[in-house]
Protein backbone atom coordinates (compact mmCIF):
# COMPACT_ATOMS: atom_id res chain seq x y z
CA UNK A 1 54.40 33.78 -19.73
CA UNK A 2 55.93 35.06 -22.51
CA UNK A 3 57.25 33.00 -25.58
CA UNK A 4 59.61 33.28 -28.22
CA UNK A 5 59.06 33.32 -31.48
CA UNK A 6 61.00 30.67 -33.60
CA UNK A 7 63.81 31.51 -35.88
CA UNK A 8 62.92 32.70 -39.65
CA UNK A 9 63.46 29.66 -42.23
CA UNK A 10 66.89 28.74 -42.99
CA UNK A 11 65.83 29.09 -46.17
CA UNK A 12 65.28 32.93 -46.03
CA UNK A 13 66.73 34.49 -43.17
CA UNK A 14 65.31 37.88 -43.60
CA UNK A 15 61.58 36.56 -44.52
CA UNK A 16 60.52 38.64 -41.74
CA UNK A 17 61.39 42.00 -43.53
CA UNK A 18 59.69 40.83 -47.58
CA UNK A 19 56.95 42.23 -48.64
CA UNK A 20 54.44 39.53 -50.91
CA UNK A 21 55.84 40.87 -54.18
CA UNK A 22 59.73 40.28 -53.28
CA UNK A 23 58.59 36.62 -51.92
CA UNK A 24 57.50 36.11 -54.69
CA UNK A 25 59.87 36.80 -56.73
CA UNK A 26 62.52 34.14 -54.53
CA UNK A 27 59.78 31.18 -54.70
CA UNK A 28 60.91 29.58 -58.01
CA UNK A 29 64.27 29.26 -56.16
CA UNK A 30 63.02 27.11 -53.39
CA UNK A 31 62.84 23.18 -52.91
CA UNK A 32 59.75 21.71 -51.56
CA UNK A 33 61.06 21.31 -47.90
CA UNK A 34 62.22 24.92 -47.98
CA UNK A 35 58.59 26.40 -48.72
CA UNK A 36 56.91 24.07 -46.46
CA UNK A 37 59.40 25.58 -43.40
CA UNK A 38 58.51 28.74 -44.93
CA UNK A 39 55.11 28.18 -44.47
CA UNK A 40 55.04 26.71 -41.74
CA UNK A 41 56.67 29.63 -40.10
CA UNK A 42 54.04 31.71 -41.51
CA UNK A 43 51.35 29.92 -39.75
CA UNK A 44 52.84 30.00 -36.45
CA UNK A 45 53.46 34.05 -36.49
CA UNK A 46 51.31 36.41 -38.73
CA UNK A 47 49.22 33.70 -40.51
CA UNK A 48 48.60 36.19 -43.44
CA UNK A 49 46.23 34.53 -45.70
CA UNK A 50 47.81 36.28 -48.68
CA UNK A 51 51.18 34.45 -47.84
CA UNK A 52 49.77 31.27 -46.86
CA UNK A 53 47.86 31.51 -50.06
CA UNK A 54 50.77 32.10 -51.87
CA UNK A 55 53.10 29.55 -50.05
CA UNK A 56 50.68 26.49 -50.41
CA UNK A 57 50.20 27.30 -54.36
CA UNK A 58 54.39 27.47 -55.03
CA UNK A 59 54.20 24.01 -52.84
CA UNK A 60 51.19 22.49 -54.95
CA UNK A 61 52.91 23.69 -58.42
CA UNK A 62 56.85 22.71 -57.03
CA UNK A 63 55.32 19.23 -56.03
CA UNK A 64 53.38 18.39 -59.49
CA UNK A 65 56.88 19.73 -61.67
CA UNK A 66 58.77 17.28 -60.03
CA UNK A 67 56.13 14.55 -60.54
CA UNK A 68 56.12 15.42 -64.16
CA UNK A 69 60.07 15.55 -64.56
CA UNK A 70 60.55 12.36 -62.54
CA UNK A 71 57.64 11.03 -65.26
CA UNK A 72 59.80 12.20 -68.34
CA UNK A 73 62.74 10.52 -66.96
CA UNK A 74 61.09 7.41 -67.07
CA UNK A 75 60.03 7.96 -70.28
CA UNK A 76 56.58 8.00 -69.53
């Protein structure tokens, strides 16, 4: 039975084709839900630890930025 692999992430069409150093360099320029389809994707076709790595750092870092500018807005 053979399966198809899912689409690349919306978010980066041509993921497929990047090597770690040009991810990187298109992280800072993703929202939350984008990296987390991102990775996601990862998992569920090479599952490179390098890029999962990667991925679920950006996520962890992306997540606490907005915690801290939604904590300055308040004036906290």
């Amino acid at each position: 039975m053979r399966t198809t692999a899912p689409p690349a992430p919306r978010a980066c069409p041509n993921y497929d084709e990047l090597t770690l150093p040009q991810l990187r360099a298109r992280l800072r320029r993703l929202t939350v839900p984008q990296l987390e389809e991102i990775l996601e994707y990862e998992k569920a076709n090479e599952d490179r630890a390098s890029f999962v790595g990667m991925l679920a750092r950006r996520i962890g870092n992306a997540r606490k930025a907005e915690e801290e500018q939604d904590d300055s807005a308040e004036g906290k």
